[in-house]
N, C-alpha and C. Protein backbone atom coordinates (compact mmCIF):
# COMPACT_ATOMS: atom_id res chain seq x y z
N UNK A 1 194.36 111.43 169.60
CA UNK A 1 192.98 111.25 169.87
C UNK A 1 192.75 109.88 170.46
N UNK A 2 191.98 110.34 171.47
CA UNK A 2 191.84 108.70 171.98
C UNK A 2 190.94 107.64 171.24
N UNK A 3 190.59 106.85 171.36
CA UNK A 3 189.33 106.30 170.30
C UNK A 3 188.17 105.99 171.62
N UNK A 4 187.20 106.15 170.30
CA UNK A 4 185.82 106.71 171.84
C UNK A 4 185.59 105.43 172.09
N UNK A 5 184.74 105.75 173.52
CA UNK A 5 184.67 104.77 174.43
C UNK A 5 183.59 103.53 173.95
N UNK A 6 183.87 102.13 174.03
CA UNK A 6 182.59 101.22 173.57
C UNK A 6 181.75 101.20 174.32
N UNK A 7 180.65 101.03 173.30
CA UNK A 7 179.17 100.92 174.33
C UNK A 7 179.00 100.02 174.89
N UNK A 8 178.44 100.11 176.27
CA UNK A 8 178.25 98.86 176.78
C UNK A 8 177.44 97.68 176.14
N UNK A 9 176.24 98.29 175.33
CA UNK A 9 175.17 97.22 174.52
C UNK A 9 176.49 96.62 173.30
N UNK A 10 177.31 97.45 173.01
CA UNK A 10 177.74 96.60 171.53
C UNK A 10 178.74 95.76 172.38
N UNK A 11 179.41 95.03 172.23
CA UNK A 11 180.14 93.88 172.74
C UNK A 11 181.33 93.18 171.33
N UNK A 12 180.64 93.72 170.22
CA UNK A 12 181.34 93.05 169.37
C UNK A 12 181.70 94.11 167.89
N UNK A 13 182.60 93.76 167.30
CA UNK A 13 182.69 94.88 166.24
C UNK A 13 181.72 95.05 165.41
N UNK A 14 181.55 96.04 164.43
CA UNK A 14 180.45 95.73 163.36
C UNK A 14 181.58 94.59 162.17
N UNK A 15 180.15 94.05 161.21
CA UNK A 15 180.46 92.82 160.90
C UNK A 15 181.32 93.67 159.44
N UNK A 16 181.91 92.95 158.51
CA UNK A 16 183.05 93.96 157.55
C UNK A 16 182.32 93.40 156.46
N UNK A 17 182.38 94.76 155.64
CA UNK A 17 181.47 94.85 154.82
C UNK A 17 181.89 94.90 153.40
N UNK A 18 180.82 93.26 153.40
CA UNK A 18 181.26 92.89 151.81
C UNK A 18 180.86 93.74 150.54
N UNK A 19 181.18 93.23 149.36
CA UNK A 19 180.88 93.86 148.54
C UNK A 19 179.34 93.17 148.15
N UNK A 20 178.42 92.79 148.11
CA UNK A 20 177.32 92.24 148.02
C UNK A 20 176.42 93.45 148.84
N UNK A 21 176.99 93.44 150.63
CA UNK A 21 176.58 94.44 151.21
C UNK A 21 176.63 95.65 150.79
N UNK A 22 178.09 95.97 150.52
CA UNK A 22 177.86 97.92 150.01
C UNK A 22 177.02 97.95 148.61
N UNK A 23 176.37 97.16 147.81
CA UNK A 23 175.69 96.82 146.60
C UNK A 23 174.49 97.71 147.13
N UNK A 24 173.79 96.60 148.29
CA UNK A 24 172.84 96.97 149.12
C UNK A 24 172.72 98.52 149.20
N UNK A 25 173.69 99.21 150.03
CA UNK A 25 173.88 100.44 150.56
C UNK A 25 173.94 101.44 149.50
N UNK A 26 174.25 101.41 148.19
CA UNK A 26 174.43 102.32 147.33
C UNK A 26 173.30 103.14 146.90
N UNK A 27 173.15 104.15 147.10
CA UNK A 27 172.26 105.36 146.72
C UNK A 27 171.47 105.15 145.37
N UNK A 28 169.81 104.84 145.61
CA UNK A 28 169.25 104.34 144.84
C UNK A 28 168.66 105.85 144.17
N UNK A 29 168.00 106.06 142.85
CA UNK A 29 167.56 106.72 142.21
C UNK A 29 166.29 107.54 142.97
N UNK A 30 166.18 108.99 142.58
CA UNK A 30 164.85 109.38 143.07
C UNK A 30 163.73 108.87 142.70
N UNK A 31 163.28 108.23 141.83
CA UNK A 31 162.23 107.31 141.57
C UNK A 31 162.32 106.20 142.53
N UNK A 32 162.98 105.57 142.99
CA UNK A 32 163.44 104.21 143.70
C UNK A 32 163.63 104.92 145.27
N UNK A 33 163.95 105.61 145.70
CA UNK A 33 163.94 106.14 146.58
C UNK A 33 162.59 106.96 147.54
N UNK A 34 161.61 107.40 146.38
CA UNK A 34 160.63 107.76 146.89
C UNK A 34 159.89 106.87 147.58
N UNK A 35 158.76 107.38 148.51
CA UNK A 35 158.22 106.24 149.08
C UNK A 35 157.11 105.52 147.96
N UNK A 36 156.94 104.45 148.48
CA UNK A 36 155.79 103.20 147.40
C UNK A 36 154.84 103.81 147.84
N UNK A 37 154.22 103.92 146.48
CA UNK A 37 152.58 104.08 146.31
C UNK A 37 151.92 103.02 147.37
N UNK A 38 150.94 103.44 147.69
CA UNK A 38 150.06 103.30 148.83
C UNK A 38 149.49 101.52 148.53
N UNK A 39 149.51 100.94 148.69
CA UNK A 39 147.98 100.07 148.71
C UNK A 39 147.22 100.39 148.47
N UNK A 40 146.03 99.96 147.60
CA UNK A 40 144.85 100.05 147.17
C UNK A 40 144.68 99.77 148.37
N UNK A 41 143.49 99.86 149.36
CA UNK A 41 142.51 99.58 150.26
C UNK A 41 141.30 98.98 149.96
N UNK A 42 140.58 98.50 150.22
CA UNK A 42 139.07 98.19 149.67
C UNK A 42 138.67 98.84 150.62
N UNK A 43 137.56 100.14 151.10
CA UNK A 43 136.72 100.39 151.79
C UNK A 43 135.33 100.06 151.35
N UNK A 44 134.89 99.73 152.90
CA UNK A 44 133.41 99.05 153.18
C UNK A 44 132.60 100.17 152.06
N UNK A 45 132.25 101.07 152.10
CA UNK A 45 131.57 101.75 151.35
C UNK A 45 131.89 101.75 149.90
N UNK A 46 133.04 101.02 149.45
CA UNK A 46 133.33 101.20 147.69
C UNK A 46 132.57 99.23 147.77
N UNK A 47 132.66 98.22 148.54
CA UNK A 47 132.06 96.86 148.51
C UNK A 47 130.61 97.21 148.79
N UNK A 48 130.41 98.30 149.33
CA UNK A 48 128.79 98.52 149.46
C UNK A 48 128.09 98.98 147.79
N UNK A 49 129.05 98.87 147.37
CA UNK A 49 128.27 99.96 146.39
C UNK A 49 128.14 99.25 145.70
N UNK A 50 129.56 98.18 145.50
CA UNK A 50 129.75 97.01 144.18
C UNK A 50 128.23 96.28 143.91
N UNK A 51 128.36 95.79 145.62
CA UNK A 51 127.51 94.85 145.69
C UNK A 51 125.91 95.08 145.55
N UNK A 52 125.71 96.99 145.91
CA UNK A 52 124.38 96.96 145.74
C UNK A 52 124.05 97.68 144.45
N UNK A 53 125.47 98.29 143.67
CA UNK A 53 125.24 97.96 142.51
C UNK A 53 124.86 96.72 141.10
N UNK A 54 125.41 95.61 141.60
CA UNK A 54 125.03 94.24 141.25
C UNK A 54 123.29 93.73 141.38
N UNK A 55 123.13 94.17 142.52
CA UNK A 55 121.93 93.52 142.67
C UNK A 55 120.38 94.78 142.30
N UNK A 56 121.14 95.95 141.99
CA UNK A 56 120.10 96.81 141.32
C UNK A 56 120.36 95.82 139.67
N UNK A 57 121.41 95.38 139.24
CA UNK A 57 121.33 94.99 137.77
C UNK A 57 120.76 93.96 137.89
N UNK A 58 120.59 93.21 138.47
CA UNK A 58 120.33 91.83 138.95
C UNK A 58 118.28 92.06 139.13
N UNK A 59 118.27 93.17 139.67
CA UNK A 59 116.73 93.47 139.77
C UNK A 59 116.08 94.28 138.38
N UNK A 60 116.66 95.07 138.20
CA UNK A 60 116.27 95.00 136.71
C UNK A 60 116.25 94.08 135.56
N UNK A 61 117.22 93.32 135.32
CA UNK A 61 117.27 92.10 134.38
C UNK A 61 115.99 90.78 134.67
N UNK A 62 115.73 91.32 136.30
CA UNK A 62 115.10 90.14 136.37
C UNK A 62 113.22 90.99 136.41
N UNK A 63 113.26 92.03 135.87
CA UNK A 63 112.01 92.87 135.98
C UNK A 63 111.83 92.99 134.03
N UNK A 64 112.76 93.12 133.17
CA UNK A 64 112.67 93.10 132.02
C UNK A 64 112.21 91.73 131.56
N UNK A 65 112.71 90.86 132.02
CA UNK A 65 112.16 89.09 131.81
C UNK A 65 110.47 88.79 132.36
N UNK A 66 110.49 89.37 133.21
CA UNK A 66 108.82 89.66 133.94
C UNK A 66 108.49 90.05 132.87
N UNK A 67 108.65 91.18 132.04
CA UNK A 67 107.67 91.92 131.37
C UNK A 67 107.69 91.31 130.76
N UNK A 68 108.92 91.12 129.69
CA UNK A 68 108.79 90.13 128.33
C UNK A 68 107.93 89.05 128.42
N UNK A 69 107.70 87.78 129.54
CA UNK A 69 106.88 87.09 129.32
C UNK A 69 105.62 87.33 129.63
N UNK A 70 105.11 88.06 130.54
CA UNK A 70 104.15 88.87 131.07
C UNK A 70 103.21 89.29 129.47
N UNK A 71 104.12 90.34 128.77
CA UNK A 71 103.98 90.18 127.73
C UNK A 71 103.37 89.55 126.14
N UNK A 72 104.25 88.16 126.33
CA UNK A 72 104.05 87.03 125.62
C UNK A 72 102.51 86.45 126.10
N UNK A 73 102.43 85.94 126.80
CA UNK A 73 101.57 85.77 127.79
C UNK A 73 100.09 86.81 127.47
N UNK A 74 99.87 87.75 127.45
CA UNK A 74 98.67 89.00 127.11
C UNK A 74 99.04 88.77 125.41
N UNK A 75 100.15 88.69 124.80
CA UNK A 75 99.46 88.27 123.15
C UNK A 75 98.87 87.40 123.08
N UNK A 76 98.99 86.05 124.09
CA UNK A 76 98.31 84.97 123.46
C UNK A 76 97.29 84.24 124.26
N UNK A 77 97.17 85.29 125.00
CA UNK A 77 95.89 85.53 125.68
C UNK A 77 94.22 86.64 124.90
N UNK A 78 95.33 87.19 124.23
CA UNK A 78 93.88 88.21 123.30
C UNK A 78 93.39 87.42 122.55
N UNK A 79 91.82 87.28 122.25
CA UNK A 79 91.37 86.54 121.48
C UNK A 79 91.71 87.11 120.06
N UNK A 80 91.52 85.96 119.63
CA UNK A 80 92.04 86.00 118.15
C UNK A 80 90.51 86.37 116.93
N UNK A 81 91.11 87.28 115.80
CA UNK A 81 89.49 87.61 114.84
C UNK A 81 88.85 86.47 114.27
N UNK A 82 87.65 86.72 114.51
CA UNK A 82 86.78 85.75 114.00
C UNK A 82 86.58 86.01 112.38
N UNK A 83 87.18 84.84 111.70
CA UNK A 83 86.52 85.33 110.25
C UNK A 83 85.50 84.62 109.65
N UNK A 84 84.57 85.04 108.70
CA UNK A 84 83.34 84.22 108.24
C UNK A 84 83.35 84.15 106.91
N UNK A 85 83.70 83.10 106.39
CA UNK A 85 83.05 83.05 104.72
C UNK A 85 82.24 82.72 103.98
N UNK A 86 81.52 84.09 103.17
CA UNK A 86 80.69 83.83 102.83
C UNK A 86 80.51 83.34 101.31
N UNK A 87 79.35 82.31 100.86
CA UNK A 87 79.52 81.93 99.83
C UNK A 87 80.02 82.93 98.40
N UNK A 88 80.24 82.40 97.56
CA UNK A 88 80.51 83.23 95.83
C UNK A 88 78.99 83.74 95.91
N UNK A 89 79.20 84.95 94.96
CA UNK A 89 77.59 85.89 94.66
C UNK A 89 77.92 86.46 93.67
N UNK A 90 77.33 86.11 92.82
CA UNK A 90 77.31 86.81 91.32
C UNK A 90 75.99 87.72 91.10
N UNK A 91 76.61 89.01 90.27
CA UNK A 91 75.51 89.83 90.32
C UNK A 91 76.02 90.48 88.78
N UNK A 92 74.82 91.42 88.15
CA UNK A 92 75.19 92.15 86.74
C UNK A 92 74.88 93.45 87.42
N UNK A 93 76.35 94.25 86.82
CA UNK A 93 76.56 95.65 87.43
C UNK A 93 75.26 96.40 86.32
N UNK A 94 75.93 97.68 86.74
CA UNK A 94 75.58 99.03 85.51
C UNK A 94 75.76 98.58 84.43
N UNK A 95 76.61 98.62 84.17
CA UNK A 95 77.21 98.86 82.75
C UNK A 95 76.66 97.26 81.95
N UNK A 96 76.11 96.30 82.25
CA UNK A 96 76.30 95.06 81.77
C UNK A 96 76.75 93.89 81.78
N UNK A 97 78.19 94.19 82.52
CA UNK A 97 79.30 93.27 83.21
C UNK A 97 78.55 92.36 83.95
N UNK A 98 79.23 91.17 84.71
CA UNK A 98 79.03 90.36 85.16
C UNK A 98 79.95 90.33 86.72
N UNK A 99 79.75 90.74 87.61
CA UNK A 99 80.68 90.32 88.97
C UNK A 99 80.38 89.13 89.58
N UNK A 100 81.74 88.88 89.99
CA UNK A 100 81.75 87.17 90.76
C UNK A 100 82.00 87.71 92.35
N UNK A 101 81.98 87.72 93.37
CA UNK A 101 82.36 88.57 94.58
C UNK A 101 82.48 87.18 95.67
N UNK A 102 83.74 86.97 95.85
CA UNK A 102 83.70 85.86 97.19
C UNK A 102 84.50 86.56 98.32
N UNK A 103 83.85 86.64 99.53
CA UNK A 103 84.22 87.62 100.53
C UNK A 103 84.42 86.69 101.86
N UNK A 104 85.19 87.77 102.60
CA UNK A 104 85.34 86.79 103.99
C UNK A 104 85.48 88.44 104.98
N UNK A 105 84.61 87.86 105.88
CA UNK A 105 83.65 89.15 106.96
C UNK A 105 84.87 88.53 108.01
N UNK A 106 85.46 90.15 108.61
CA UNK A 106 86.14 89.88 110.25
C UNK A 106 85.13 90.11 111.38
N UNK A 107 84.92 89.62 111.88
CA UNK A 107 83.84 89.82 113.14
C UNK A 107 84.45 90.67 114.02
N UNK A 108 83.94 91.89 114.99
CA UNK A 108 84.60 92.26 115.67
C UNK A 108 84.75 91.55 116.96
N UNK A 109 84.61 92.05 118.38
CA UNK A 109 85.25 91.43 119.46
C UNK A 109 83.33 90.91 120.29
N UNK A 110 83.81 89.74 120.56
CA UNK A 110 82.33 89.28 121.21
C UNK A 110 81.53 88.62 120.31
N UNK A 111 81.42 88.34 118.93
CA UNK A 111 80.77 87.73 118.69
C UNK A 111 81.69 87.00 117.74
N UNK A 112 80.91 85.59 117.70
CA UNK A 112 81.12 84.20 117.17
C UNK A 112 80.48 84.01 116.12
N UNK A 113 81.52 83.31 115.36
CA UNK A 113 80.67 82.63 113.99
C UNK A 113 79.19 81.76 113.75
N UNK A 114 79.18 81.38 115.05
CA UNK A 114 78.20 80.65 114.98
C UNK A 114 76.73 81.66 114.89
N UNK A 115 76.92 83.13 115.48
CA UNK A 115 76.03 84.11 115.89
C UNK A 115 75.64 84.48 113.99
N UNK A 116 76.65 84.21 113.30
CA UNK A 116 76.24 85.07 111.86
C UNK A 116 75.86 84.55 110.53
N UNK A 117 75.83 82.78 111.46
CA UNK A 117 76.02 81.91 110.73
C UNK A 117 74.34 81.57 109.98
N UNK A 118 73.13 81.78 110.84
CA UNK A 118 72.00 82.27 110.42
C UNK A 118 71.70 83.00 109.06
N UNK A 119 72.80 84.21 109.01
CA UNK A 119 72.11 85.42 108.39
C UNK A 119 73.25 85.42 107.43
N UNK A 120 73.79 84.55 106.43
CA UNK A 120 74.72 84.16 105.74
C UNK A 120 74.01 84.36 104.29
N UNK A 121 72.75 83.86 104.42
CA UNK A 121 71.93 84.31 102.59
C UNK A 121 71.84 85.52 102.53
N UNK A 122 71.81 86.04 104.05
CA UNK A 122 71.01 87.37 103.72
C UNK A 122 72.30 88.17 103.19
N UNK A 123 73.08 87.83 103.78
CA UNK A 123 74.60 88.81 103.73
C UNK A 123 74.47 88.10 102.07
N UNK A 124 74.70 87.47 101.92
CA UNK A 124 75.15 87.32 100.82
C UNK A 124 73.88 88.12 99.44
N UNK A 125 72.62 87.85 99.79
CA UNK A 125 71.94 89.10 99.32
C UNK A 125 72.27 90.42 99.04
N UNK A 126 72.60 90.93 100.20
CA UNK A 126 73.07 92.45 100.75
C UNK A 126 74.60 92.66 99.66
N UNK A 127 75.04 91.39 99.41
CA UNK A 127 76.33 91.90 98.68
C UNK A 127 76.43 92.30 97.28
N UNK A 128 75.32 90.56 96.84
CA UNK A 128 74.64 91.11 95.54
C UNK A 128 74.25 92.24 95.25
N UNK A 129 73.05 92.81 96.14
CA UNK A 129 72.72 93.70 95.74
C UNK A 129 73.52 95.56 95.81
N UNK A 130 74.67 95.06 96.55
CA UNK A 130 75.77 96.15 96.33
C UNK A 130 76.51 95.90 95.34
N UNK A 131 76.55 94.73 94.47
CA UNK A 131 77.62 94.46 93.20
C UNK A 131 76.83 95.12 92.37
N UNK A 132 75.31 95.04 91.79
CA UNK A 132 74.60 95.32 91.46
C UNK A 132 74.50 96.97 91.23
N UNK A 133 74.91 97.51 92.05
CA UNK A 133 75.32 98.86 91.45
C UNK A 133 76.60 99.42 91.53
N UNK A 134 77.22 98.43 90.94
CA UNK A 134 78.88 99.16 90.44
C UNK A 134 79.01 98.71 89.00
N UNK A 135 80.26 99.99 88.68
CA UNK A 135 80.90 99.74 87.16
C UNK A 135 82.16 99.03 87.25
N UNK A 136 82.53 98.99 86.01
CA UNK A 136 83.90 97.87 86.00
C UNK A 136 84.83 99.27 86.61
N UNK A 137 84.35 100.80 85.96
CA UNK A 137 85.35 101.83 85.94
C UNK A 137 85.15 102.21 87.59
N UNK A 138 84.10 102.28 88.61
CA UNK A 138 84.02 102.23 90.08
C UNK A 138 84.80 101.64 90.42
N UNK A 139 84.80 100.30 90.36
CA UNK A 139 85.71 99.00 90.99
C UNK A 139 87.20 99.62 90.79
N UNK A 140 87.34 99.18 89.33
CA UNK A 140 88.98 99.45 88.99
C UNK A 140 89.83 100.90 88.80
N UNK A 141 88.38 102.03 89.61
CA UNK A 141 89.19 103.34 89.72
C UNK A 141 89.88 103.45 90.75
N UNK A 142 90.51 105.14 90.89
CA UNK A 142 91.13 105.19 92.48
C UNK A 142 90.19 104.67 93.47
N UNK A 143 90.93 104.22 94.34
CA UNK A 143 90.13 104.13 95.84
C UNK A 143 89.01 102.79 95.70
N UNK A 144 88.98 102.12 94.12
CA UNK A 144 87.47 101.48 93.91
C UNK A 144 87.26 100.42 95.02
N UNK A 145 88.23 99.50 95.14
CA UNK A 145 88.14 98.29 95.91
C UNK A 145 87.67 98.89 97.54
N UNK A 146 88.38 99.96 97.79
CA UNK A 146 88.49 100.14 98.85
C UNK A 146 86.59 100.74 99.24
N UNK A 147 86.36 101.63 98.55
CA UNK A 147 85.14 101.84 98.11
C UNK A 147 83.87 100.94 98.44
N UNK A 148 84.49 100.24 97.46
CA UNK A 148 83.31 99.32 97.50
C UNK A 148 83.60 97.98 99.21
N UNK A 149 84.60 97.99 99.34
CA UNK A 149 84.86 97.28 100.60
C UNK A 149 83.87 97.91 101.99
N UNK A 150 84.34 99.03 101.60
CA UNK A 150 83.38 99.85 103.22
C UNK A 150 81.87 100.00 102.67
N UNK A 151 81.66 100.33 101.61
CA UNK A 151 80.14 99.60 101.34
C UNK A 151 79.35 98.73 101.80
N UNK A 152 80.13 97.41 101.58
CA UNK A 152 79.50 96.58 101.91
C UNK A 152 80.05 96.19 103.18
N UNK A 153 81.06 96.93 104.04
CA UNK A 153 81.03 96.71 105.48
C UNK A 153 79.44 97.62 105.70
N UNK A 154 79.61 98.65 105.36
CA UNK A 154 78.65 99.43 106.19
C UNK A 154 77.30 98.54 105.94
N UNK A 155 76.96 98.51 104.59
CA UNK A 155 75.45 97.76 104.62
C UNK A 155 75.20 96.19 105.61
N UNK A 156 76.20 95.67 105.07
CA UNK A 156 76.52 94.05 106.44
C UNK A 156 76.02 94.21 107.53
N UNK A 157 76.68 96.02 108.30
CA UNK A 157 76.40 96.13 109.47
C UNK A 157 75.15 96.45 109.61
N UNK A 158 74.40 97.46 108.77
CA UNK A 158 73.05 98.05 109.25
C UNK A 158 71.78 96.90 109.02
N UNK A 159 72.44 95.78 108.09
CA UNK A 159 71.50 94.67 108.22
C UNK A 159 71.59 93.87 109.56
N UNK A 160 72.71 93.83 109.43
CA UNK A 160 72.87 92.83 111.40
C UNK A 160 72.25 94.11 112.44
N UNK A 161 72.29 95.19 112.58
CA UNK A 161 71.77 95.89 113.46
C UNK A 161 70.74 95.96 113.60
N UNK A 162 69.82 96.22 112.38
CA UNK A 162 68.18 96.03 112.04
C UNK A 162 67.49 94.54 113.12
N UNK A 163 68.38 93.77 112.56
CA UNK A 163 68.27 92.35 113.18
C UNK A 163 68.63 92.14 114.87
N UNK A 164 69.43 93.55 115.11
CA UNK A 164 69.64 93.29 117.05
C UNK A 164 70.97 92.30 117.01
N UNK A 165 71.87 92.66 115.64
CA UNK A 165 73.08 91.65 116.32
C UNK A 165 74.05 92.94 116.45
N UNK A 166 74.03 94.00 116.60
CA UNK A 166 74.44 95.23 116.53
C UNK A 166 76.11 95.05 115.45
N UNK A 167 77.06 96.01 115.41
CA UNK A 167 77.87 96.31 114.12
C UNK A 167 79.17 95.53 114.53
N UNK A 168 78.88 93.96 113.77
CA UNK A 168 79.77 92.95 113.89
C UNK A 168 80.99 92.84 112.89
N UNK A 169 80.72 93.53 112.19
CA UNK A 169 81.66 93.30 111.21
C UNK A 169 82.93 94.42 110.98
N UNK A 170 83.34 94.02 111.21
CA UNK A 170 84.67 95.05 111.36
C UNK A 170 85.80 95.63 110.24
N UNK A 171 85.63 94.52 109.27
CA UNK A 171 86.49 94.15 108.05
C UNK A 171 85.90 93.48 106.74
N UNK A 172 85.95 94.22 105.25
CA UNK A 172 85.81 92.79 104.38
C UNK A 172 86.64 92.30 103.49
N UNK A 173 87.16 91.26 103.56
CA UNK A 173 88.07 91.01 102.80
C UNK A 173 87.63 90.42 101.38
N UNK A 174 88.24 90.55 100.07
CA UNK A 174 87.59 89.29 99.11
C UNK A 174 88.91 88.47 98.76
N UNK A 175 88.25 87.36 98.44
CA UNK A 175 88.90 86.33 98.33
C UNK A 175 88.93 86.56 96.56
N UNK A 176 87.84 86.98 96.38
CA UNK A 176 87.72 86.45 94.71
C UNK A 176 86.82 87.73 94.37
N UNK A 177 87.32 88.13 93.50
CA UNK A 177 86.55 89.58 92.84
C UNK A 177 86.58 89.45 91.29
N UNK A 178 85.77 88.92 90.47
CA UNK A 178 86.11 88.51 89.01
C UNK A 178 84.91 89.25 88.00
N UNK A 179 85.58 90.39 87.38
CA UNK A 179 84.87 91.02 86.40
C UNK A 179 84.98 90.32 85.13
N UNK A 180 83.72 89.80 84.69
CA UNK A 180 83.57 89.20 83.24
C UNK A 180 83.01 90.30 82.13
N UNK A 181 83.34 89.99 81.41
CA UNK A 181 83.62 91.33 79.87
C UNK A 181 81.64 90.58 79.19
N UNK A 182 81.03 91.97 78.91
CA UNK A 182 79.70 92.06 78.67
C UNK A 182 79.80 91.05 77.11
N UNK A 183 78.93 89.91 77.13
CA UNK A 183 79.10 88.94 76.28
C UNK A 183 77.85 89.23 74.97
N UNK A 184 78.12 88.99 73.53
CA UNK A 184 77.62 89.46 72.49
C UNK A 184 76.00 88.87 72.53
N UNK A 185 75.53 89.59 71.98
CA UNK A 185 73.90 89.48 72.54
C UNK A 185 73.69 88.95 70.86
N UNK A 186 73.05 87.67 70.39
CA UNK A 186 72.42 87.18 69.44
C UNK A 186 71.08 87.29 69.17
């Protein structure tokens, strides 16, 4: 056999092959052999989304902070209840007893202390004369306090209305409610 003819491009032998080289050449595993997983890519449309996902969070966070102080802001902006206190009033119930009654009136919205500040004996009249018909067992039954509380809201009001300050009172609170025990008669 003759030995085939050299190519004109090669000119020189191939180079002899070390052992480092055939290392190289040795038949790698089907795992190792397959081709490499791809590159991640970034496409424009997955950075479109990041970014206008970001700035939808970015617009909400900054719309929840609006409200919250927005918020803050309308609490302490509502006017605050007007309260009025009226002097101690002692009165003798039904039964004999003795009531002590110290109250404090919430005003509703629009009018001022100064508006009720006039008609302060009279209220305090009007209360007397609602202590004036209770028992110790009214007061200290079910519902008594409560009872007698809207009582004397309601009468408060129909006296200020009579008067043209129409139904100011919204609430009554007492400060002091003191039943004294019917004392021995000499």
């Amino acid at each position: 056999m003759e030995p085939a003819p050299r190519s004109p491009l090669r000119k020189t032998a191939p180079p002899p092959v070390t052992p480092i080289a055939a290392a190289r050449k040795r038949p790698r595993s089907a795992a190792a052999t397959a081709a490499p997983a791809p590159k991640p890519t970034t496409d424009r449309n997955t950075v479109a989304a990041w970014i206008f996902g970001g700035l939808l969070a970015m617009l909400l966070l900054s719309w929840a902070g609006v409200k919250t102080v927005s918020s803050f802001l309308d609490d302490n902006a509502r006017p605050r209840p007007v309260w009025v206190e009226i002097k101690p009033v002692q009165a003798q119930m039904l039964d004999g007893r003795m009531v002590g009654v110290k109250v404090t009136l919430q005003l509703g919205d629009g009018t001022d202390g100064a508006d009720i500040e006039s008609y302060k004996p009279a209220i305090a009249a009007v209360i007397q004369q609602i202590g004036a018909g209770q028992t110790k067992e009214s007061l200290y039954g079910k519902d008594g306090m409560a009872k007698f509380s809207q009582q004397l809201r309601e009468s408060v009001n129909d006296y200020l209305e009579d008067h043209e300050m129409g139904r100011a009172v919204n609430r009554v609170n007492f400060n002091e409610l003191i039943v004294m025990p019917v004392g021995e008669i000499h």
